[in-house]
PDB file of N, CA and C in Angstrom:
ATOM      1  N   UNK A   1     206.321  24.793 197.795  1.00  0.00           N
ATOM      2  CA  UNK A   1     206.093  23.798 196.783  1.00  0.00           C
ATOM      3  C   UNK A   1     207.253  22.822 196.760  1.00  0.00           C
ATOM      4  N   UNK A   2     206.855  21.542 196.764  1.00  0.00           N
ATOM      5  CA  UNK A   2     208.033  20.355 196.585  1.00  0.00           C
ATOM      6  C   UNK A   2     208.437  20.557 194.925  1.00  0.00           C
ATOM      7  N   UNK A   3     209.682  19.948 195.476  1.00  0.00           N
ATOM      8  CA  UNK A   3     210.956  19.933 193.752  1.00  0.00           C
ATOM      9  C   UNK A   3     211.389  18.448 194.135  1.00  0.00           C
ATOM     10  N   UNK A   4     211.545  17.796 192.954  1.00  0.00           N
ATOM     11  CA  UNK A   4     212.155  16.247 192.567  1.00  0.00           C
ATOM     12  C   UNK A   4     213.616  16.512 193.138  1.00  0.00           C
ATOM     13  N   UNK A   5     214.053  15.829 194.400  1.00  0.00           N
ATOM     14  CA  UNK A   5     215.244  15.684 194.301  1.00  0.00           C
ATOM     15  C   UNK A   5     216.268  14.908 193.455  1.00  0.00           C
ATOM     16  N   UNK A   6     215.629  13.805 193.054  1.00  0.00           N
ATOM     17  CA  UNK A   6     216.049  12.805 192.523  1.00  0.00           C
ATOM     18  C   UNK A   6     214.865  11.576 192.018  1.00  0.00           C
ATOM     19  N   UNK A   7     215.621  11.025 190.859  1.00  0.00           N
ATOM     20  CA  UNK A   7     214.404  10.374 190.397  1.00  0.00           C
ATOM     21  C   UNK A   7     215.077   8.707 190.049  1.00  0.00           C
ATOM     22  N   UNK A   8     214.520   7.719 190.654  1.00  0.00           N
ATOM     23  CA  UNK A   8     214.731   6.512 189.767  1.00  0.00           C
ATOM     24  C   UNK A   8     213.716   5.534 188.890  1.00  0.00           C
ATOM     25  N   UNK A   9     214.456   5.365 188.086  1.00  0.00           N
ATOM     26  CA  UNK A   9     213.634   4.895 186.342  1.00  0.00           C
ATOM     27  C   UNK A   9     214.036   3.156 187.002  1.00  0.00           C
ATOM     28  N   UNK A  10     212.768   2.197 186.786  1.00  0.00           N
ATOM     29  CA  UNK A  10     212.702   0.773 186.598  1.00  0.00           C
ATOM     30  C   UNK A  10     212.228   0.199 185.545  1.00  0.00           C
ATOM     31  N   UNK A  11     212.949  -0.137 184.174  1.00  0.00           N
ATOM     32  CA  UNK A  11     212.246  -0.747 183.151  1.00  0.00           C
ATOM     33  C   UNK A  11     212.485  -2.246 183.295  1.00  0.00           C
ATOM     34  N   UNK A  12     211.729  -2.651 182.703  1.00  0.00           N
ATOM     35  CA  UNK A  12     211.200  -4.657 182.261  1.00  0.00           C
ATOM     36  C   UNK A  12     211.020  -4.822 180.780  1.00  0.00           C
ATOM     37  N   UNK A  13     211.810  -5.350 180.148  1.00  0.00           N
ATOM     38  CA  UNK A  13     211.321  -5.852 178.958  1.00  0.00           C
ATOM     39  C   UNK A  13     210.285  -6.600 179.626  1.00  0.00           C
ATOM     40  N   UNK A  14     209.246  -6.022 178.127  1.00  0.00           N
ATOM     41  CA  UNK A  14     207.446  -6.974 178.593  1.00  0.00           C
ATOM     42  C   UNK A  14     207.652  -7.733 177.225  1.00  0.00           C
ATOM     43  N   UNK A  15     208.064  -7.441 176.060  1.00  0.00           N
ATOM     44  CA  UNK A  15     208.055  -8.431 174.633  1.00  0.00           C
ATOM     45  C   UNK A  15     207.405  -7.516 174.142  1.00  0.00           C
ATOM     46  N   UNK A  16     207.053  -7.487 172.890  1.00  0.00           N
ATOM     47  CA  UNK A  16     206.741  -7.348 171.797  1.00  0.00           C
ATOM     48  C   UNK A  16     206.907  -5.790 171.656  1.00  0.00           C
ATOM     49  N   UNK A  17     208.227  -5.574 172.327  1.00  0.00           N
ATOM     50  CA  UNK A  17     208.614  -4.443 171.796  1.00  0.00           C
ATOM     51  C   UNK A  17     208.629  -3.414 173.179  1.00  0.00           C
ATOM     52  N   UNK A  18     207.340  -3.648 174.119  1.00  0.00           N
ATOM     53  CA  UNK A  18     207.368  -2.701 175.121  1.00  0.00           C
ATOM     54  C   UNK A  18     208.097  -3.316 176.429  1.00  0.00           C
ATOM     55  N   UNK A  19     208.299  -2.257 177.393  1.00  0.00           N
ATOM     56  CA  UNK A  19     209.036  -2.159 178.677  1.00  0.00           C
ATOM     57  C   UNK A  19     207.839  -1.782 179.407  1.00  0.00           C
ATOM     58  N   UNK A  20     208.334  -2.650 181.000  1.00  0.00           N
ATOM     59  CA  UNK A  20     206.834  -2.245 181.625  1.00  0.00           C
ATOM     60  C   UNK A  20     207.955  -1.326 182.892  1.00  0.00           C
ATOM     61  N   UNK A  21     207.732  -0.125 183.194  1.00  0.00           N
ATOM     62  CA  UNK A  21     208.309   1.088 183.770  1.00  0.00           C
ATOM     63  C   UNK A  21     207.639   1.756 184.565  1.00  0.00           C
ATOM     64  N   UNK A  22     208.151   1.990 185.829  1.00  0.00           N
ATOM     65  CA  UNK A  22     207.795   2.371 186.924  1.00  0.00           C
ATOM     66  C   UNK A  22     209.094   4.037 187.499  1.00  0.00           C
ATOM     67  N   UNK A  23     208.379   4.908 188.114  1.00  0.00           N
ATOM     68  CA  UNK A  23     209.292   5.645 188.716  1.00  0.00           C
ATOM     69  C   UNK A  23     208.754   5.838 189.932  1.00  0.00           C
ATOM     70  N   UNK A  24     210.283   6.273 190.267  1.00  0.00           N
ATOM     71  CA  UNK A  24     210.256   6.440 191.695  1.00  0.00           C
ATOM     72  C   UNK A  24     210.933   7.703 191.828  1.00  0.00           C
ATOM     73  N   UNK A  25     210.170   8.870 192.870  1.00  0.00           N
ATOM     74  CA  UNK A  25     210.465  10.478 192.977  1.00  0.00           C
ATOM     75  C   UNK A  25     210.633  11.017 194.624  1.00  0.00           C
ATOM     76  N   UNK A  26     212.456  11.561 194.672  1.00  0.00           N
ATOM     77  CA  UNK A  26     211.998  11.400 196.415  1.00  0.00           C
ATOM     78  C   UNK A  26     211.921  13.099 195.616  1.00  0.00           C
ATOM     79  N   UNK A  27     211.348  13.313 197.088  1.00  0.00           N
ATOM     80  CA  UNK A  27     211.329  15.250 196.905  1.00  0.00           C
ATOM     81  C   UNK A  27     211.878  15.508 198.042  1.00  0.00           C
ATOM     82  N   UNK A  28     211.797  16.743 197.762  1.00  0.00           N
ATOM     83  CA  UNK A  28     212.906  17.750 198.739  1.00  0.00           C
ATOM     84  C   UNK A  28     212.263  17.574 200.260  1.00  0.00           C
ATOM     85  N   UNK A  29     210.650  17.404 200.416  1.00  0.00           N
ATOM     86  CA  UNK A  29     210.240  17.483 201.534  1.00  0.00           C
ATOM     87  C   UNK A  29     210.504  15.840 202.082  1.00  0.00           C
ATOM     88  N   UNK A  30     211.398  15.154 201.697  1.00  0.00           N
ATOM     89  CA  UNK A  30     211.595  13.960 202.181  1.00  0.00           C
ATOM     90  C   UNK A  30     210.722  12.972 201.906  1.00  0.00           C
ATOM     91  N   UNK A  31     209.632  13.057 201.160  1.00  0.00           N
ATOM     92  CA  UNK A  31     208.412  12.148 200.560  1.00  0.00           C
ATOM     93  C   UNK A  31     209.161  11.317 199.559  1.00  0.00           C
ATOM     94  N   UNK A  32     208.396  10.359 199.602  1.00  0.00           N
ATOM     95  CA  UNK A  32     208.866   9.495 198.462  1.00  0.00           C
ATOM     96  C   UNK A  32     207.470   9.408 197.674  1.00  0.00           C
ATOM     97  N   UNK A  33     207.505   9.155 195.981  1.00  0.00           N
ATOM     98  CA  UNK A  33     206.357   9.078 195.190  1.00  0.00           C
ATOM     99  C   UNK A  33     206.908   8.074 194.358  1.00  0.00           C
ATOM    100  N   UNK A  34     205.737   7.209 194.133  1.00  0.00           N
ATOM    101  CA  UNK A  34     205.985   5.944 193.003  1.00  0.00           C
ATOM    102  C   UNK A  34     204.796   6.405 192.431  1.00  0.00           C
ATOM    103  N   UNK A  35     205.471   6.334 190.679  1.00  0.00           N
ATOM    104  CA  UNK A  35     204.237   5.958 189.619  1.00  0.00           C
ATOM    105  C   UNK A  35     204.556   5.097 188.729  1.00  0.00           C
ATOM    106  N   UNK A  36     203.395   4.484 187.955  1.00  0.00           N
ATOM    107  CA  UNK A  36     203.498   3.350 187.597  1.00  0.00           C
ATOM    108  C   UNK A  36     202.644   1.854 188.008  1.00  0.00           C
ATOM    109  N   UNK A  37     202.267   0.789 187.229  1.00  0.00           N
ATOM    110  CA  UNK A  37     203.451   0.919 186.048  1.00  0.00           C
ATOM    111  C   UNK A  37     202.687   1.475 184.981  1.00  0.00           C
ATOM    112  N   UNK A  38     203.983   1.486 184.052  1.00  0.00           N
ATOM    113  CA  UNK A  38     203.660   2.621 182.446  1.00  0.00           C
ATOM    114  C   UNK A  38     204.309   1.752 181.457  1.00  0.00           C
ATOM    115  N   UNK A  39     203.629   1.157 180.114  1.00  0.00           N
ATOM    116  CA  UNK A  39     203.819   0.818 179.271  1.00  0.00           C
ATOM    117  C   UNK A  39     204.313   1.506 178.010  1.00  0.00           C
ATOM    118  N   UNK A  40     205.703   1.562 177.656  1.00  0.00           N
ATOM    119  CA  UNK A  40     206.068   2.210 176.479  1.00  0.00           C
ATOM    120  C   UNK A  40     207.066   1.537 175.852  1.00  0.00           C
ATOM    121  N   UNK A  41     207.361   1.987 174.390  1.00  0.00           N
ATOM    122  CA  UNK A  41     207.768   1.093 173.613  1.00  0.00           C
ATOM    123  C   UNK A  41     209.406   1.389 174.043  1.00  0.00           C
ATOM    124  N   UNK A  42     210.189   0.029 173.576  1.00  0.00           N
ATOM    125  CA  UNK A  42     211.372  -0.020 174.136  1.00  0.00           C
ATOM    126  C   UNK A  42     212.442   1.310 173.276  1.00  0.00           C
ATOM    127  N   UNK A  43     212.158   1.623 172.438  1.00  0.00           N
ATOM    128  CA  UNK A  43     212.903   2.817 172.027  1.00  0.00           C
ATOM    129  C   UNK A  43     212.763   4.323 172.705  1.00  0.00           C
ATOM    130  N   UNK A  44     212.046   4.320 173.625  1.00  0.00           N
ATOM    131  CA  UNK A  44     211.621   5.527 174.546  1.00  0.00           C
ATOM    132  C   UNK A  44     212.760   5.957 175.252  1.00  0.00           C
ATOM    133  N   UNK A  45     212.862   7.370 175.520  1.00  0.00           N
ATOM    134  CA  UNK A  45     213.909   7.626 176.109  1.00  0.00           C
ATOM    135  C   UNK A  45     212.921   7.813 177.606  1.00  0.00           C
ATOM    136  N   UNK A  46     213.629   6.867 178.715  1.00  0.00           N
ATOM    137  CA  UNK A  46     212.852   7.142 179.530  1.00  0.00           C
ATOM    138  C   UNK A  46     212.887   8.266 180.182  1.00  0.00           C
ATOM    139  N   UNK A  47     214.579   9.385 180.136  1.00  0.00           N
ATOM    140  CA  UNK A  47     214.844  10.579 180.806  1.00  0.00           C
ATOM    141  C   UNK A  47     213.638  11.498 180.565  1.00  0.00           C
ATOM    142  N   UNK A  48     213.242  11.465 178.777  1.00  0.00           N
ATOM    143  CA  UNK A  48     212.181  12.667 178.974  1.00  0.00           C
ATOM    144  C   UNK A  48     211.065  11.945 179.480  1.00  0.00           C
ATOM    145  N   UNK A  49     210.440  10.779 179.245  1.00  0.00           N
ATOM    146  CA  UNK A  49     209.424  10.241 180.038  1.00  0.00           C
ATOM    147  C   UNK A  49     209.290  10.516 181.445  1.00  0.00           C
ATOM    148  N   UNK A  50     210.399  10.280 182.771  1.00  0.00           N
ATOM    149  CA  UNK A  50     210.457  10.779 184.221  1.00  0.00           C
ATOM    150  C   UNK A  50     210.311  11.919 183.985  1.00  0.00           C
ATOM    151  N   UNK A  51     210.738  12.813 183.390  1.00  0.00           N
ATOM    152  CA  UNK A  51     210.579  14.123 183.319  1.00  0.00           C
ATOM    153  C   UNK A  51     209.211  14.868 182.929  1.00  0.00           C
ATOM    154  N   UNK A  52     208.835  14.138 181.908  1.00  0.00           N
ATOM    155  CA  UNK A  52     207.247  14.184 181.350  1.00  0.00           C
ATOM    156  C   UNK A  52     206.174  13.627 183.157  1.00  0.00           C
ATOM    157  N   UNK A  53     206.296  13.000 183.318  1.00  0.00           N
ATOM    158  CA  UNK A  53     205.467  12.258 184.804  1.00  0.00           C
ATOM    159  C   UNK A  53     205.764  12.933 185.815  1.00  0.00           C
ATOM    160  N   UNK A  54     207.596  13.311 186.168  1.00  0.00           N
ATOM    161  CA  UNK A  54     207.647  14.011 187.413  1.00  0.00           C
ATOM    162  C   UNK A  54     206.607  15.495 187.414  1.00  0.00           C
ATOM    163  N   UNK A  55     206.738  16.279 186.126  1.00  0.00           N
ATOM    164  CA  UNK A  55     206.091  17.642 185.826  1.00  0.00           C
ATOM    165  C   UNK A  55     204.866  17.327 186.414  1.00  0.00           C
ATOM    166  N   UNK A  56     204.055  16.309 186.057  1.00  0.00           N
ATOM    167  CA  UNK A  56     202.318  16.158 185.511  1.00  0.00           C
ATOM    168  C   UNK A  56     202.132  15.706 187.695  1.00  0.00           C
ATOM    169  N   UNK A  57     203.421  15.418 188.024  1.00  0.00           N
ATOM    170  CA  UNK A  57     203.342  15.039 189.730  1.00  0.00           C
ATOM    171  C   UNK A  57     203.431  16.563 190.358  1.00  0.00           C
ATOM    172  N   UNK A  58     204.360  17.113 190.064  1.00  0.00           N
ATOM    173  CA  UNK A  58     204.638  18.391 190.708  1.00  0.00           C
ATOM    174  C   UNK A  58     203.102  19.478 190.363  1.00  0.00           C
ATOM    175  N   UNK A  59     202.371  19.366 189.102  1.00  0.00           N
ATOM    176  CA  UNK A  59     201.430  19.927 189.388  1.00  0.00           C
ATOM    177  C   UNK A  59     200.380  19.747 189.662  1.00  0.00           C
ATOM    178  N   UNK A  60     200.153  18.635 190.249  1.00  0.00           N
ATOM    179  CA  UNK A  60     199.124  18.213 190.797  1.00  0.00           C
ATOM    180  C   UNK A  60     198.961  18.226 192.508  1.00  0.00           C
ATOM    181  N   UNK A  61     200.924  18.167 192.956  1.00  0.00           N
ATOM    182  CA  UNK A  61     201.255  18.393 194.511  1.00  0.00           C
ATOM    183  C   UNK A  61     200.404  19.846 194.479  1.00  0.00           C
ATOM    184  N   UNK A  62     200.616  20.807 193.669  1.00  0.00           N
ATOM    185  CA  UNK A  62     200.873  22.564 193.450  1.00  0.00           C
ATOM    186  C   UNK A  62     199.447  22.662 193.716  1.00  0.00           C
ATOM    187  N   UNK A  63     198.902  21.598 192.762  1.00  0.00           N
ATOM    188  CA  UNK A  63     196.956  22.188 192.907  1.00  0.00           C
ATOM    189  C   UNK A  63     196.240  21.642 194.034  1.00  0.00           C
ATOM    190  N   UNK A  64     196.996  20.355 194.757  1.00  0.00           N
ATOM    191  CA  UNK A  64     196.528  20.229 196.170  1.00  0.00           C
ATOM    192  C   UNK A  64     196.991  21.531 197.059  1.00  0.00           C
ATOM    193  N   UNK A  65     198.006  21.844 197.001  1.00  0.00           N
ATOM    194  CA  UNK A  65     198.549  22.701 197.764  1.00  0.00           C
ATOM    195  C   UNK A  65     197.481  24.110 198.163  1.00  0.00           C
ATOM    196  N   UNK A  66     197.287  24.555 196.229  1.00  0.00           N
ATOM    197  CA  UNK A  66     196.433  26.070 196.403  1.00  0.00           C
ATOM    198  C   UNK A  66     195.235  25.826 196.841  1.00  0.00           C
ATOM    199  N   UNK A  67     194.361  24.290 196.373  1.00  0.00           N
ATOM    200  CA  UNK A  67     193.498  23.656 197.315  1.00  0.00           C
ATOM    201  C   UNK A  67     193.010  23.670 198.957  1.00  0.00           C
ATOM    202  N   UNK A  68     194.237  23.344 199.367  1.00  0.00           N
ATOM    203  CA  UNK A  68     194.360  23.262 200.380  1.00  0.00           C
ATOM    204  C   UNK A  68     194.405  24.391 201.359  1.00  0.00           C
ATOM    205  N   UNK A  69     195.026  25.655 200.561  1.00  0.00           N
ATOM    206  CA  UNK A  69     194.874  26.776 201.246  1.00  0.00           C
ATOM    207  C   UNK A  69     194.095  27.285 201.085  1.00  0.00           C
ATOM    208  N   UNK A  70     193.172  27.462 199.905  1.00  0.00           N
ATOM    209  CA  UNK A  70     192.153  28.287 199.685  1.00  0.00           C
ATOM    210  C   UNK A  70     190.557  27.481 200.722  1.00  0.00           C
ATOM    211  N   UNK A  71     190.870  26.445 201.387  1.00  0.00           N
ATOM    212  CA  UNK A  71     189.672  26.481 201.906  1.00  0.00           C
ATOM    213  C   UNK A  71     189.810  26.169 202.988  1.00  0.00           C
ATOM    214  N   UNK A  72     191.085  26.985 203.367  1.00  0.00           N
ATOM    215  CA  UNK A  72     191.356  26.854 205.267  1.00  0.00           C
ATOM    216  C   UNK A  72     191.096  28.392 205.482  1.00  0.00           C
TER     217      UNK A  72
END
């Protein structure tokens, strides 16, 4: 199973309060993953946000993965 090596956060003030935010996730297997963009209000901490998105990425790699084995 891939792990986030590292993660980078891109916010934009959009106005009226929100940031328009994008991440970017390399993983251990040398992949790179972009998500985004994501609209949230400018008081957001984006650390738990990447963290909230990287999770919801890692288990979705996990369910391709058991996917993937269960029908080879």
């Amino acid at each position: 199973m891939a792990i986030i090596s590292a993660t980078q956060v891109n916010a934009t003030p959009r106005g009226n309060g929100e940031m328009y935010v994008t991440f970017q996730f390399a993983l251990d297997t040398g992949d790179i993953v972009f998500d985004g963009p994501r609209f949230y209000p400018v008081e957001s901490d984006l650390n738990i946000k990447a963290a909230e998105v990287g999770q919801v990425l890692l288990d979705a790699l996990t369910a391709q993965e058991v996917d993937a084995w269960l029908s080879s």
